[in-house]
Protein backbone atom coordinates (compact mmCIF):
# COMPACT_ATOMS: atom_id res chain seq x y z
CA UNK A 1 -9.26 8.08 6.67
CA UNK A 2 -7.92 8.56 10.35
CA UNK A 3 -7.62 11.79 11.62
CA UNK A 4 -4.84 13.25 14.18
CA UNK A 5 -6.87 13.80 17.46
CA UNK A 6 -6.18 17.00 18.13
CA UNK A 7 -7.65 17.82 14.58
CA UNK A 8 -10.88 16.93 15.36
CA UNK A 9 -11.63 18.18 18.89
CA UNK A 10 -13.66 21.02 19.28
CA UNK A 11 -11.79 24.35 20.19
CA UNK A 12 -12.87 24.39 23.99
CA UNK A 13 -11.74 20.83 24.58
CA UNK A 14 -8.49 21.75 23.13
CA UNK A 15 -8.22 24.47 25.13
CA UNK A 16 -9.17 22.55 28.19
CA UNK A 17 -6.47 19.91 27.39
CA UNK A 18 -3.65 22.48 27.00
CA UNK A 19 -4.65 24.37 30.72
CA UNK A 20 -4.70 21.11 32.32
CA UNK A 21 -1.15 19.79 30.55
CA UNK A 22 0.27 23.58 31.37
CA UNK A 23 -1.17 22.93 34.93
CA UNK A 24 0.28 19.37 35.57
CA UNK A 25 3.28 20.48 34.00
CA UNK A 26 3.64 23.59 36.57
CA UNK A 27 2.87 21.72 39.66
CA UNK A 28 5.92 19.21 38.92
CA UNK A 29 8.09 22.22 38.29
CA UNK A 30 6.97 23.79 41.42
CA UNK A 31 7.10 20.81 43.17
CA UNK A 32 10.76 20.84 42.43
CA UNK A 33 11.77 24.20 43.36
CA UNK A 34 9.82 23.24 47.33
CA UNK A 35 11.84 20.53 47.53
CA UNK A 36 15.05 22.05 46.27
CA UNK A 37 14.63 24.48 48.99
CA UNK A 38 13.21 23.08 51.79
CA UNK A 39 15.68 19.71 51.42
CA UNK A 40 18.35 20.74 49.54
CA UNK A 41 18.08 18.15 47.35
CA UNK A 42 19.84 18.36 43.50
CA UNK A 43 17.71 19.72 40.51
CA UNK A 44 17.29 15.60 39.11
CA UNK A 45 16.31 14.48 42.61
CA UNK A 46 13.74 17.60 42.86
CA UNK A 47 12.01 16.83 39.94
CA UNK A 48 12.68 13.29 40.67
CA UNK A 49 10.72 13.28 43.82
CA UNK A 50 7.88 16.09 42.18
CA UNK A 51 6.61 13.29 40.00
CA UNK A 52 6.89 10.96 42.46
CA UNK A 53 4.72 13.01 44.52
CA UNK A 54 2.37 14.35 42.11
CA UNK A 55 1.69 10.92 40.66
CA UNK A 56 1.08 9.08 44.13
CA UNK A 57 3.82 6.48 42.75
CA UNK A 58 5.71 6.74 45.77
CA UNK A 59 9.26 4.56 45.78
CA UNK A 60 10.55 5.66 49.22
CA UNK A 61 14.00 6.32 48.48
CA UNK A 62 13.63 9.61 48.30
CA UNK A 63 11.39 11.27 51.18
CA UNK A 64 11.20 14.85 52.80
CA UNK A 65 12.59 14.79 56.40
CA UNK A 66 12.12 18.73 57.25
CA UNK A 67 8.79 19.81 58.71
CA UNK A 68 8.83 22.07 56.07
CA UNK A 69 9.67 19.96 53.23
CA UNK A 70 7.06 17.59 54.63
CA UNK A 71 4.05 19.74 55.12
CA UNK A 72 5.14 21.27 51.12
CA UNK A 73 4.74 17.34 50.19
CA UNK A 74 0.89 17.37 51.96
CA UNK A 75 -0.03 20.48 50.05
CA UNK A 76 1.70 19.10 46.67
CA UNK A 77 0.03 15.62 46.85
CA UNK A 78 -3.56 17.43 47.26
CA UNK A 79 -3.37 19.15 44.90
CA UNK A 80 -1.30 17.35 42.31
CA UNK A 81 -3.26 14.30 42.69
CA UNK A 82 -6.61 16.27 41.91
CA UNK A 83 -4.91 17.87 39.26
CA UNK A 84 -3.63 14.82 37.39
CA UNK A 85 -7.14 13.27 37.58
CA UNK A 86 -8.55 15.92 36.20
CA UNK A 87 -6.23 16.11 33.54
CA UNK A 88 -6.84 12.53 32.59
CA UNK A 89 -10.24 12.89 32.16
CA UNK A 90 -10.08 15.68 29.90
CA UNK A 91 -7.73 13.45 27.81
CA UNK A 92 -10.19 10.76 27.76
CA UNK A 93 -12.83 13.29 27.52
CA UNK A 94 -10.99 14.83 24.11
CA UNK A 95 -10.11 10.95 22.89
CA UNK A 96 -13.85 9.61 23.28
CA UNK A 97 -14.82 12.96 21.43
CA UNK A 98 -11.99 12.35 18.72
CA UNK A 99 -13.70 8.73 18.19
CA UNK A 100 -17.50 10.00 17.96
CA UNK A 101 -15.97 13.35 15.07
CA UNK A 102 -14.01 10.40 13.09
CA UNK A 103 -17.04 8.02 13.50
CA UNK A 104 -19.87 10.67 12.37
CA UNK A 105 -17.41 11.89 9.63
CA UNK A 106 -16.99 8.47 7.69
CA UNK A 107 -20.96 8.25 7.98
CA UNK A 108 -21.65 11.19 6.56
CA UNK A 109 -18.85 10.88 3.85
CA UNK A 110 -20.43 7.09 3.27
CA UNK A 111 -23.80 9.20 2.55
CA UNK A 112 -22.88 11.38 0.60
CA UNK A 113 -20.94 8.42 -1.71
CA UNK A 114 -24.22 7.18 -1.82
CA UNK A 115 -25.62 9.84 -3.33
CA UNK A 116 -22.68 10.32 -6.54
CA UNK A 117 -23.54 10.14 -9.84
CA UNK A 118 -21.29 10.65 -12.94
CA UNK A 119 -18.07 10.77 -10.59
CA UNK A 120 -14.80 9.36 -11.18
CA UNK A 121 -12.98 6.27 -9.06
CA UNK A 122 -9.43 6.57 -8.95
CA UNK A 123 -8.10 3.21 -7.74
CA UNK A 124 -4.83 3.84 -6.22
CA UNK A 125 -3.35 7.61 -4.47
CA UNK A 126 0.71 6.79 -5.51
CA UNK A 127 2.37 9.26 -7.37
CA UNK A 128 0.17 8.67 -10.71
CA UNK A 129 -2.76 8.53 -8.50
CA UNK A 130 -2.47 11.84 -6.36
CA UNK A 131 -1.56 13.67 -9.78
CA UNK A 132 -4.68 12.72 -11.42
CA UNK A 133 -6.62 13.37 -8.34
CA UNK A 134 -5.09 17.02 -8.68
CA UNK A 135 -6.51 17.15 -12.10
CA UNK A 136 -9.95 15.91 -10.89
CA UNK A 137 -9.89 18.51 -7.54
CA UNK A 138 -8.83 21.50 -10.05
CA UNK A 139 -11.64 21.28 -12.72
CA UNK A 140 -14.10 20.78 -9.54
CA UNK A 141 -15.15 17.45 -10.49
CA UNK A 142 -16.99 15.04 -7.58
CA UNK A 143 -14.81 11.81 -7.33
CA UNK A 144 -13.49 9.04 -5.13
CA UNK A 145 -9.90 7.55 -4.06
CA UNK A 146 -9.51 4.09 -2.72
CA UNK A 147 -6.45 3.22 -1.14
CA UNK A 148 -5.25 0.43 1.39
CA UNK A 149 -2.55 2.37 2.45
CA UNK A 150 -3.20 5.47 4.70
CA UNK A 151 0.37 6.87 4.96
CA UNK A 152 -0.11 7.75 1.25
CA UNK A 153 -3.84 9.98 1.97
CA UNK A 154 -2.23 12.51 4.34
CA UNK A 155 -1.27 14.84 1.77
CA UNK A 156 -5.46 14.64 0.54
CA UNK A 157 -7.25 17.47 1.50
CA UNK A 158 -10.36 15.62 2.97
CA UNK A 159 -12.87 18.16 2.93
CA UNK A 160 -12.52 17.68 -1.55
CA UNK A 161 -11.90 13.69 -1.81
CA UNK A 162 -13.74 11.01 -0.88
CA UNK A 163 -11.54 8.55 0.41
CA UNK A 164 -12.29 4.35 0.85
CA UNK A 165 -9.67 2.57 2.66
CA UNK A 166 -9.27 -0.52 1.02
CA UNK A 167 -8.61 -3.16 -1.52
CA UNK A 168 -9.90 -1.76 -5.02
CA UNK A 169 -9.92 -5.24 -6.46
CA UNK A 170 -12.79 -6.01 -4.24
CA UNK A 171 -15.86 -6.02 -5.28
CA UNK A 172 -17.43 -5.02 -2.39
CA UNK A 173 -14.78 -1.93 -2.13
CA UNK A 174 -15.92 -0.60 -5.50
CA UNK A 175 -19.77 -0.95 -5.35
CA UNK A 176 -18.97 0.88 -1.93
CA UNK A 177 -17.37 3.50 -4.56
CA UNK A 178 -20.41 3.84 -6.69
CA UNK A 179 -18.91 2.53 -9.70
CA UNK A 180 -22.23 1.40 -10.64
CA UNK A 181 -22.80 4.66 -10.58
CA UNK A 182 -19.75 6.10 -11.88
CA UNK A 183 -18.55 7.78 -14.93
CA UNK A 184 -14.76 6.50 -15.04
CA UNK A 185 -12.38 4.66 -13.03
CA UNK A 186 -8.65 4.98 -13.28
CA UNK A 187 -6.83 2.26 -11.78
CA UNK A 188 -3.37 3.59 -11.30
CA UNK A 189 -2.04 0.86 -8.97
CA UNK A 190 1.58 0.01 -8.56
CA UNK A 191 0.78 -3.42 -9.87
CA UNK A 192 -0.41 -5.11 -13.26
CA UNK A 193 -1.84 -8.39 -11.68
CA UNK A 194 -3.87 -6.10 -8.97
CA UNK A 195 -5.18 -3.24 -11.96
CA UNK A 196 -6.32 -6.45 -14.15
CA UNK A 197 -8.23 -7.67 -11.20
CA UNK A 198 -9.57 -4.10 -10.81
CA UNK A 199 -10.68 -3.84 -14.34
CA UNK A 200 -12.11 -7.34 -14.50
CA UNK A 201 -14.30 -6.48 -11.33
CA UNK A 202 -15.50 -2.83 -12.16
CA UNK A 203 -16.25 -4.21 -16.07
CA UNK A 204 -18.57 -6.65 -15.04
CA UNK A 205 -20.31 -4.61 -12.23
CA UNK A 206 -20.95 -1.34 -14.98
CA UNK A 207 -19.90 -2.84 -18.76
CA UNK A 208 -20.51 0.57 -19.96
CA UNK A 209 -18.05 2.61 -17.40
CA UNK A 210 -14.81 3.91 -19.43
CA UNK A 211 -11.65 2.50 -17.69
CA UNK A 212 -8.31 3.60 -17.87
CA UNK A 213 -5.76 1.50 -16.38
CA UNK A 214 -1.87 1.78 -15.80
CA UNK A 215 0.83 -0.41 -17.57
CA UNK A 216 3.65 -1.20 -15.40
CA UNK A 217 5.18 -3.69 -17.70
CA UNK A 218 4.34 -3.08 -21.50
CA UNK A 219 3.41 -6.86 -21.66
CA UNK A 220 0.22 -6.09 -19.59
CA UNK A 221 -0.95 -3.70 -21.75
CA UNK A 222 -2.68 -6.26 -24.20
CA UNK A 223 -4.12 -8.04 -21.21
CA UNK A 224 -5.77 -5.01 -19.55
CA UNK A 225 -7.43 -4.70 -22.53
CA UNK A 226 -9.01 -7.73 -22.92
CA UNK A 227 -9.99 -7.52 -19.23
CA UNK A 228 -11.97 -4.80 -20.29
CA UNK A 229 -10.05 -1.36 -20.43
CA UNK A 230 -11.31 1.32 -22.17
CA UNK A 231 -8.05 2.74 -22.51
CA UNK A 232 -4.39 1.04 -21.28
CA UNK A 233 -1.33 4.19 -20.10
CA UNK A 234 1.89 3.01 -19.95
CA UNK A 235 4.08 5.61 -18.30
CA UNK A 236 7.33 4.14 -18.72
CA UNK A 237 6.50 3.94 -22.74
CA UNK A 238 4.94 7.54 -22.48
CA UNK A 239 8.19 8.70 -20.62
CA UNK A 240 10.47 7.39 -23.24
CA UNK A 241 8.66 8.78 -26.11
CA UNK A 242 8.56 12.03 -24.77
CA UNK A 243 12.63 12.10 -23.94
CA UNK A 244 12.94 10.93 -27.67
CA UNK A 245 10.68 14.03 -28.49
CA UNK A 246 12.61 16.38 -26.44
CA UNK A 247 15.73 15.10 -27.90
CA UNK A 248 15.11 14.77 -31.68
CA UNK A 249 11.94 17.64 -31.96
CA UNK A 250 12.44 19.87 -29.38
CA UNK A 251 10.26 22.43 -30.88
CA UNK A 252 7.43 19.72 -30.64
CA UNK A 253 8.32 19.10 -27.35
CA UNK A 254 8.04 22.58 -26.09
CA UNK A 255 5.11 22.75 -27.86
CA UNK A 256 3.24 19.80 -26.13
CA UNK A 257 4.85 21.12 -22.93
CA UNK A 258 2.94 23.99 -23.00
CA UNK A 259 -0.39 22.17 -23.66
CA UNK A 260 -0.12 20.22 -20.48
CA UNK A 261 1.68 23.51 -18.59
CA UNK A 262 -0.46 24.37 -15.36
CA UNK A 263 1.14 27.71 -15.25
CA UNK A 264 0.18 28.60 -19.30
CA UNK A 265 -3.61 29.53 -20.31
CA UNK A 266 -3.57 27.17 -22.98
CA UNK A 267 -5.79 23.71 -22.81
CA UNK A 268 -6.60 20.94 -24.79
CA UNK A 269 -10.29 19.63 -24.19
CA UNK A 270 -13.19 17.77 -25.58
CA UNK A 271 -16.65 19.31 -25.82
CA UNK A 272 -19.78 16.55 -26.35
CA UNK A 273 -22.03 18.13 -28.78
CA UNK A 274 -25.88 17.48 -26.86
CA UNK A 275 -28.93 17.42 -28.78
CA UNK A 276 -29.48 21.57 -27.01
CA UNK A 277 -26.12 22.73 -28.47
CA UNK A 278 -26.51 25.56 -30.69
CA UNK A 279 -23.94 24.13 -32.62
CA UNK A 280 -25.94 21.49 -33.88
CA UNK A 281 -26.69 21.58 -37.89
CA UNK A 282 -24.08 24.12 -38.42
CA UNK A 283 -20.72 24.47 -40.28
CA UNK A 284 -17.89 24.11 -38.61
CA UNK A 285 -17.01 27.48 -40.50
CA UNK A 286 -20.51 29.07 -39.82
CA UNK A 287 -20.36 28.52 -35.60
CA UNK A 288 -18.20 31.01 -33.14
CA UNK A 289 -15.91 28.20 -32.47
CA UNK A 290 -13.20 29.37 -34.47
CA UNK A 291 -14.44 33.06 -35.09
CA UNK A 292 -15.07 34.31 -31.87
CA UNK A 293 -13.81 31.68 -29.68
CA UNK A 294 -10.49 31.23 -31.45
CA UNK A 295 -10.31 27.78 -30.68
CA UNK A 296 -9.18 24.88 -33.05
CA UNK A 297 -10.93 22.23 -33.86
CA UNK A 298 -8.36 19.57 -34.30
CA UNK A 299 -10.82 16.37 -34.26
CA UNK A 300 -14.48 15.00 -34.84
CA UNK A 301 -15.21 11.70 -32.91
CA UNK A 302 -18.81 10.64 -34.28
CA UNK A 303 -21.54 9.06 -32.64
CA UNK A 304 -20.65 6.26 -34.13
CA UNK A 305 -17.22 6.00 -33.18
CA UNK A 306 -15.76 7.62 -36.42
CA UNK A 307 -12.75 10.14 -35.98
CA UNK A 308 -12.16 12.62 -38.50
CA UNK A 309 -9.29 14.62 -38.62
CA UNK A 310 -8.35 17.95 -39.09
CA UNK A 311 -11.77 18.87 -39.98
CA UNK A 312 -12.69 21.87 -42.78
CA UNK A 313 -15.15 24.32 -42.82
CA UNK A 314 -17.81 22.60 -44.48
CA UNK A 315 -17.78 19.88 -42.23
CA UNK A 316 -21.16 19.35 -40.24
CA UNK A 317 -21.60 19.42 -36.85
CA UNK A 318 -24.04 16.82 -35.29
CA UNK A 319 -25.51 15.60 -32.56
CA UNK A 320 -23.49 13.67 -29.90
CA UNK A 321 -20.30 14.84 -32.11
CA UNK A 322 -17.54 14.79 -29.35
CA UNK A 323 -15.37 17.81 -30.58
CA UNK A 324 -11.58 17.80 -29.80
CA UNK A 325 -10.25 21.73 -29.27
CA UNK A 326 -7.11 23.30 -28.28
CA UNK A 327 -7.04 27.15 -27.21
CA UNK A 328 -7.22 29.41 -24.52
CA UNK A 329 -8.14 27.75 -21.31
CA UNK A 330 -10.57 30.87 -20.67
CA UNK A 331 -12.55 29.78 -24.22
CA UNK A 332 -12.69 26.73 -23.89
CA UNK A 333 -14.49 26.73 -20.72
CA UNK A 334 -16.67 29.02 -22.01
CA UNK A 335 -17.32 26.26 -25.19
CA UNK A 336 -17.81 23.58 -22.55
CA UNK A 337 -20.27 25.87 -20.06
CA UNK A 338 -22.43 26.55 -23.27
CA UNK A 339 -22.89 22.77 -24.29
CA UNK A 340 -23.46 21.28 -20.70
């Protein structure tokens, strides 16, 4: 991602660059005032015939006739021709630098792409995009954005994301991403034809990386999936449903609300069960998820792909069990820290 210049020179250089633009810019007002007194010329043609004079440009229709104006003209070329010159190489001094910061920065953000494992790919930073990239920068987790449009990556912070300017149907693009590597992609682009091309490519580089791709039209959705998306969102389908919600339950809908609320210490997670988890070989009713966690259980995905819900008690918890809780956000991390 491009940076503004003056955002990556060092703090001397841009100090250097201000003197010498305050100085340039004081010479030419000076230059004025000498010539509005010693020729009696009108404020325009003063400052006029101070640039003229500072930057050796020179028309002629305008030319001190005094002694006085003319030997203030001798002093202001000297020195307003040294000055300029040495204002333009601190310029090209601080744009050279600016290259070199930018250049060195996309290197080092390259290597340390290189080095990801487990992160996520979001393909796309539009308004679906930058909210799940929110998500992913909140819960700390490492991840990368490609986008082909930079006017949409100024509001990134780019010390967090990784960013990839380009096309994310590429191939090329995503193995750049890691997605070989990677533990989901989200392609979220504005598009169906371009987020089946994405899912297409990313399946067959990693067959086992969970995909989530966006919907524009509901008549992509069955397509997606048979391009190989784990999971197909459509947000226009998801909108509706939840205005019908609000309108016909709004109890439910406040309810749900306040699962997804940033600003509420409620969340709704899934914890994988490892073969380490003291959890393993217990009860759900003998285990401090419910006791002294407080947290619900309100699903059991199996190993084997079986849900169950709205587990008892006496139901078993097993190995590489992926356990679906709602609670306090405080317990729940507290679950997830003691199963990593």
């Amino acid at each position: 991602m491009k940076v503004g210049i003056l955002s990556t020179l060092s703090h001397l250089t841009r100090r250097k660059l201000a003197f010498a633009i305050l100085i340039v810019a004081s010479i030419i007002v000076a230059g004025a005032a000498g010539f509005r007194y010693f020729e009696g010329f009108s404020w325009l043609d003063s400052f006029y015939t101070s640039v003229q004079t500072v930057t050796t440009v020179g028309f002629g229709d305008l030319t001190p006739t005094s002694p006085g104006g003319r030997l203030f003209a001798i002093f202001l070329m000297i020195t307003g021709a040294g000055t300029v010159l040495y204002s333009l190489s601190v310029l090209a001094q601080a744009v050279i630098q600016s290259e070199m910061v930018q250049s060195l920065d996309r290197r080092r953000k390259l290597k340390e792409m290189e080095k990801l494992e487990g992160h996520f790919i979001v393909c796309g930073a539009g308004r679906v995009g930058r909210r799940i990239l929110r998500n992913l920068e909140k819960q700390q987790l490492p991840h990368v954005v490609i986008e082909q449009d930079e006017t949409k990556l100024r509001d990134l912070d780019p010390e967090v994301a990784n960013v990839i300017i380009g096309d994310a149907t590429s191939e090329e693009t995503l193995t750049k991403a890691g997605v070989k590597r990677a533990r989901g992609l989200a392609s979220c682009l504005p598009d169906d034809a371009a987020n089946v091309y994405v899912v297409l490519t990313a399946r067959g580089i990693n067959p086992d990386l969970h995909i989530v791709a966006r919907a524009v039209e509901e008549q992509a959705e069955p397509t997606l999936i048979r391009a190989g998306a784990s999971r197909v969102v459509a947000p226009t389908i998801i909108g509706s449903q939840s205005m019908a919600r609000a309108l016909l339950k709004p109890a439910i809908a406040d309810f749900m609300d306040s699962i997804v609320a940033e600003s509420l210490d409620l969340a709704f997670d899934e914890v994988a069960i490892g073969s380490r988890s003291s959890y393993v070989g217990k009860f759900l009713k003998d285990s401090e998820i419910t006791r002294e966690l407080s947290l619900i259980v309100v699903a059991i995905r199996r190993k084997d792909g079986e849900l169950e819900y709205q587990p008892n008690g006496d139901t078993l918890i097993q190995e590489g069990d992926l356990l679906i809780v709602i609670g306090k956000a405080e317990s729940v991390q507290r679950m997830v820290e003691a199963n990593k």
